[in-house]
Protein backbone atom coordinates (compact mmCIF):
# COMPACT_ATOMS: atom_id res chain seq x y z
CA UNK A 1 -92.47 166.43 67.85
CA UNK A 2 -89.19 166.95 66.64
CA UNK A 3 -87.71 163.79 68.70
CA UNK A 4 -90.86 161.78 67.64
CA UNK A 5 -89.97 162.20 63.77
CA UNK A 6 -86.58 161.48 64.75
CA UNK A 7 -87.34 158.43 66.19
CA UNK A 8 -89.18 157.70 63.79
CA UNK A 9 -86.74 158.54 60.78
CA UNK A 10 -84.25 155.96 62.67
CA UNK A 11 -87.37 153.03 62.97
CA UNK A 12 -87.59 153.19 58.60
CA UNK A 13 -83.99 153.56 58.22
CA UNK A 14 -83.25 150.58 60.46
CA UNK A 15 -86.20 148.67 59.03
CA UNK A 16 -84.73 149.49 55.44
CA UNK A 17 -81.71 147.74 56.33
CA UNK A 18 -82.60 144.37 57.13
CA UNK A 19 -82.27 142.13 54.67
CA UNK A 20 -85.13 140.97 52.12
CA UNK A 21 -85.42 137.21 52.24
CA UNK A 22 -84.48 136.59 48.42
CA UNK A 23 -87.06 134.64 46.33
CA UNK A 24 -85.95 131.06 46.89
CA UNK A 25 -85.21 129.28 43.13
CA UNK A 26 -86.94 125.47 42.63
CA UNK A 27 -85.74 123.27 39.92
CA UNK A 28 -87.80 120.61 39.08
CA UNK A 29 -87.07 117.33 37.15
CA UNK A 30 -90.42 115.65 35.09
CA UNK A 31 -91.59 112.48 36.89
CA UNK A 32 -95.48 112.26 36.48
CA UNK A 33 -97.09 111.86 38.68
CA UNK A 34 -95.14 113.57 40.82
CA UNK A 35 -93.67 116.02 39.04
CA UNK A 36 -94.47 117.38 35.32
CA UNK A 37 -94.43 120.40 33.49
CA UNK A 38 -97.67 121.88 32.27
CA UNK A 39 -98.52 122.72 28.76
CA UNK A 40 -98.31 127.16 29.88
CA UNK A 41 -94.73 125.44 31.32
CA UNK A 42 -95.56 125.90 34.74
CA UNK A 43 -95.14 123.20 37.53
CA UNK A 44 -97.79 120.34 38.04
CA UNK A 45 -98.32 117.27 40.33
CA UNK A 46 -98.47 116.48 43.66
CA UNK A 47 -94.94 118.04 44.44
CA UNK A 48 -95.00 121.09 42.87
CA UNK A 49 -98.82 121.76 44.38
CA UNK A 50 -97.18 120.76 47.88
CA UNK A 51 -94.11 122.90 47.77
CA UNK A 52 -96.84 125.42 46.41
CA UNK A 53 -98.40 125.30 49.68
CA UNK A 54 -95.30 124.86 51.74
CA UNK A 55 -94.08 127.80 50.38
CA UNK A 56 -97.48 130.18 50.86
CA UNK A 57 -97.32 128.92 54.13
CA UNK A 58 -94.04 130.21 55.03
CA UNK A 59 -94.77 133.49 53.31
CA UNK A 60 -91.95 132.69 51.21
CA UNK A 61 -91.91 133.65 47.32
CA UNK A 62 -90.08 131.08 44.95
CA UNK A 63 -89.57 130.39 40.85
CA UNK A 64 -89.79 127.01 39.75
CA UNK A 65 -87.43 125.85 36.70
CA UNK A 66 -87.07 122.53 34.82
CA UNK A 67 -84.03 120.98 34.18
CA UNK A 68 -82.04 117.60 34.04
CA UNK A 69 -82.20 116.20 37.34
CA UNK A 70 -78.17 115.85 37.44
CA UNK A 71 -78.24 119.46 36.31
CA UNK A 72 -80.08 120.52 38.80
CA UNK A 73 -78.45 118.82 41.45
CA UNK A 74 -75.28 120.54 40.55
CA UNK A 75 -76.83 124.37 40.50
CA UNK A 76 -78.31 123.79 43.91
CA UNK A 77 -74.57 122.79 45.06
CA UNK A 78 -73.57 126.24 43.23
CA UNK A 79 -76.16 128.58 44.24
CA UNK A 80 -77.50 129.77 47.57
CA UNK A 81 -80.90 129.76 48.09
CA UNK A 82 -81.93 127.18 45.99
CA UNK A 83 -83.64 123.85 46.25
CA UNK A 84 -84.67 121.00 44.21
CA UNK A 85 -87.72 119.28 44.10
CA UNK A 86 -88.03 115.21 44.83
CA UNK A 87 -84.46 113.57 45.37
CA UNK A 88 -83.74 110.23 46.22
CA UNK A 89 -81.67 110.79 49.81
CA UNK A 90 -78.53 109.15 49.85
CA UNK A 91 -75.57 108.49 52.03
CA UNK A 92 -73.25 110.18 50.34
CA UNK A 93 -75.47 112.86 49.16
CA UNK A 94 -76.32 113.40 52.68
CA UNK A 95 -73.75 116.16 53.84
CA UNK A 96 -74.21 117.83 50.52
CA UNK A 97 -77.47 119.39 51.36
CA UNK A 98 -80.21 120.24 53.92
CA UNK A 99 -83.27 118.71 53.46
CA UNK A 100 -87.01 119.42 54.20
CA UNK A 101 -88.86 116.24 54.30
CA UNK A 102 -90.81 113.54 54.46
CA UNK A 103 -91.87 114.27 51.37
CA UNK A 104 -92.15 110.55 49.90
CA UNK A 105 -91.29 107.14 50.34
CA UNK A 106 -90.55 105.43 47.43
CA UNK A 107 -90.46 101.65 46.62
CA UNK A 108 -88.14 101.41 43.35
CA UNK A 109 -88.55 98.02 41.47
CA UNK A 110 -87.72 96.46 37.97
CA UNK A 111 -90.39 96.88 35.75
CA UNK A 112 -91.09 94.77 32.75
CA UNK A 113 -93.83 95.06 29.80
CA UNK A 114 -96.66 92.67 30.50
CA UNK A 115 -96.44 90.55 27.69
CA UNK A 116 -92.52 89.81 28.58
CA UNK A 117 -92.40 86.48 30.85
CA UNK A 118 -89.59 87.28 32.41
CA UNK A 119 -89.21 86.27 36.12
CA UNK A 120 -86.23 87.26 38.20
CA UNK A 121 -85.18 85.76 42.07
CA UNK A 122 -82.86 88.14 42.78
CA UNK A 123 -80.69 91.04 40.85
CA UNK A 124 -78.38 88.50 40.47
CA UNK A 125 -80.77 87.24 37.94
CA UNK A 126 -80.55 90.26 36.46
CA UNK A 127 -77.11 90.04 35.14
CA UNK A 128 -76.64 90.26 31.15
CA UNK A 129 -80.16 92.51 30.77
CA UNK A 130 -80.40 96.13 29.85
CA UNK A 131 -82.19 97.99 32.59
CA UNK A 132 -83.54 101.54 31.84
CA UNK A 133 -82.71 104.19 34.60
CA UNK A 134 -83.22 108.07 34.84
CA UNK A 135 -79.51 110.12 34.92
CA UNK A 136 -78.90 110.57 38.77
CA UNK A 137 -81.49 108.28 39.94
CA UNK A 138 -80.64 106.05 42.92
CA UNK A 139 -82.40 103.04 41.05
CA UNK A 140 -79.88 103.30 38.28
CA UNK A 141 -76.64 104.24 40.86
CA UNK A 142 -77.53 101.29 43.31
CA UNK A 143 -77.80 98.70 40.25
CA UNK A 144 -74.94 100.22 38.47
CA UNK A 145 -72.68 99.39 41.68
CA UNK A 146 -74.07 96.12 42.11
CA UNK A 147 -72.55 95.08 38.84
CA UNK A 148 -75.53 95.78 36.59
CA UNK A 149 -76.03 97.05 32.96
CA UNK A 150 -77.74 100.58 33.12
CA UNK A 151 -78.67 102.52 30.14
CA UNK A 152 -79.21 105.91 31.24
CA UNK A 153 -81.48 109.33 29.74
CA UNK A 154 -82.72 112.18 31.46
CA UNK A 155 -86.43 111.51 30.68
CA UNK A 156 -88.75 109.05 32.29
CA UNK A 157 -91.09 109.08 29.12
CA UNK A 158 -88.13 108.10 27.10
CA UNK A 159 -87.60 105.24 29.12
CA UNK A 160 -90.81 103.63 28.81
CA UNK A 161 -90.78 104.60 25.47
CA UNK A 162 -87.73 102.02 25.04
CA UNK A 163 -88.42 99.90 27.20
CA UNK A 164 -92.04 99.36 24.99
CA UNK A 165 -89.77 99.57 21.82
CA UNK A 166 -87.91 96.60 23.90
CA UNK A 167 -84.87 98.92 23.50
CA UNK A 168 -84.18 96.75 27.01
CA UNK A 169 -86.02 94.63 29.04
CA UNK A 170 -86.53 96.24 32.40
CA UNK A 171 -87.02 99.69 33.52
CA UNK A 172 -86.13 100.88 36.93
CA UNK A 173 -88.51 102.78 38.33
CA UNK A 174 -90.62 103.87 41.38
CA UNK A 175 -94.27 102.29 41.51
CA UNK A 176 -96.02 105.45 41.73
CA UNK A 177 -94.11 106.26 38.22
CA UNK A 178 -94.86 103.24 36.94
CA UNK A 179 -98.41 102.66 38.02
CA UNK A 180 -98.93 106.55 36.69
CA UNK A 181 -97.96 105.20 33.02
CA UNK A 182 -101.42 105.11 30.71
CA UNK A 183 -100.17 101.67 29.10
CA UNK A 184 -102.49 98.87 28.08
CA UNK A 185 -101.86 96.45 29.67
CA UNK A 186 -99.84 97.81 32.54
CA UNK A 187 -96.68 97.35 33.14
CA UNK A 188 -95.18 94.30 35.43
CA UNK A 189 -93.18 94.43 38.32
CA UNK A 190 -90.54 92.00 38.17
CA UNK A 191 -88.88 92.57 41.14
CA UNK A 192 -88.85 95.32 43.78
CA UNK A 193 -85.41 95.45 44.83
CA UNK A 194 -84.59 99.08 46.93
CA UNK A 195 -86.79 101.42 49.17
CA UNK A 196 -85.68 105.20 49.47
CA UNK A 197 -86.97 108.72 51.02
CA UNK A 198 -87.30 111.05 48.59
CA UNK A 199 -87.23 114.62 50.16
CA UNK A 200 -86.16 118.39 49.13
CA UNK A 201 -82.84 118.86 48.82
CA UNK A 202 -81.50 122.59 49.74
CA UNK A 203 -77.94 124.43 49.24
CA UNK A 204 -76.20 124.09 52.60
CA UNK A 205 -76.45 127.31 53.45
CA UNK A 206 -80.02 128.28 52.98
CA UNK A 207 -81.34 130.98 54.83
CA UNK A 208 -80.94 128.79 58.79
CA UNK A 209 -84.39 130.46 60.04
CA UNK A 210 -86.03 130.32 56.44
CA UNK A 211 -85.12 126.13 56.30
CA UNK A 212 -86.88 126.04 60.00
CA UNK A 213 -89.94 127.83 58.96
CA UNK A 214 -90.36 125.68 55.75
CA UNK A 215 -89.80 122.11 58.09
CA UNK A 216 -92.17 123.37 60.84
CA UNK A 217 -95.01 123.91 58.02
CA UNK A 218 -94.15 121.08 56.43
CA UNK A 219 -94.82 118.99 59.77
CA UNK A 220 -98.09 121.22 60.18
CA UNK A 221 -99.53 119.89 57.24
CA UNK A 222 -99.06 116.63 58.17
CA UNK A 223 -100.81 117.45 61.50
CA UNK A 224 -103.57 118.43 59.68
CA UNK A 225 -103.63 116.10 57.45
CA UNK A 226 -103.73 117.95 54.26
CA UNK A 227 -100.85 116.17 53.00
CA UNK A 228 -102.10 113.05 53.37
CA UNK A 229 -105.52 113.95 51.40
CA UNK A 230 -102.86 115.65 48.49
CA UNK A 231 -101.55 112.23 48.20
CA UNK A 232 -104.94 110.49 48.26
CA UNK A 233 -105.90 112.63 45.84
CA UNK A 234 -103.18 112.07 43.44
CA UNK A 235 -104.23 108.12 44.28
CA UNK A 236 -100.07 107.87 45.54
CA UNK A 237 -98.97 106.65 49.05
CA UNK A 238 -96.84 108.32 51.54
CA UNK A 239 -95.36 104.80 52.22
């Protein structure tokens, strides 16, 4: 008996010292449809409900926060075990982060209101027009380097806000963000112009076996095809 409890003193102690798997922290920038904040300030949209079920899956706790998507990009760079929802991958944002996707393929285009006639070729056409952009987007940082004019804010509603105000003339945007907007008459797509993959983007050094656990589900639900129902649902597509 007296080796049994001692064996079993030494199981608890050396259970007691392995270490907890931390709660992982989300940040989250608004982009109905995809992402929005609910009125009790919780997460909503087919991300957050995804990376709700990602995460249940992987028996992994998290907190989701909303901030500026630039600001968020940064804490992720600062803080271990963090993660933020929806970003546009990029080559040179590529080393900066791991990444658990496919989450989304989006088609980014040039949106205009419908009653503007404007017609465009090519972004060359473009040149001497304001064009709306989110802060950090890759819409805004691909037409910015092709010699664009970008006016900048860290809210998609503000955007369309202006761009209705005719603040500018063309708002770059995803379709699913555009087609999500509850304007009468819709909005017009002048010219799509850039395709990305949008995915989670993770601190570098995120728990190695928690990042494998969180992929493998991910590719799960795609196996069972309870992704491609959220998305159905949500009336957005993968592709």
């Amino acid at each position: 008996m007296p080796g049994i409890r001692i064996r079993l003193i030494g199981l608890l102690l050396a259970l007691l010292s392995l270490p907890l798997q931390a709660e992982v922290q989300l940040f989250a920038w608004e982009r109905p449809p995809l992402v929005q904040q609910g009125a009790d300030g919780r997460g909503a949209g087919l991300v957050p409900e995804l990376a709700a079920e990602l995460f249940r899956r992987a028996e992994t706790s998290y907190q989701l926060r909303f901030m500026p998507l630039q600001r968020a990009l940064k804490q992720v760079q600062q803080q271990p075990n963090s993660c933020v929802l929806l970003v546009e991958r990029q080559q040179e944002r590529e080393p900066s982060y791991v990444w658990i996707g496919p989450v989304l393929i989006s088609r980014l285009g040039l949106y205009a209101r419908a009653d503007d006639n404007l017609q465009l070729l090519s972004l060359e056409h473009a040149r001497g027009l304001s064009i709306l952009s989110h802060q950090g987007s890759g819409a805004g940082e691909y037409l910015q380097g092709a010699g664009l004019q970008v006016l900048y804010s860290n809210n998609e509603a503000l955007n369309l806000s202006m761009l209705q105000r005719q603040r500018a003339r063309l708002w770059a945007t995803s379709s699913a963000v555009a087609r999500a907007r509850a304007v009468n008459p819709p909005l017009r797509e002048v010219l799509p112009f850039l395709t990305l993959m949008e995915d989670i983007a993770c601190h570098p050094q995120l728990d190695a076996p928690l990042l494998q656990r969180l992929q493998t589900e991910l590719r799960q639900m795609y196996v069972e095809g309870w992704v491609q129902a959220l998305y159905q649902r949500y009336d957005v597509s993968l592709y």
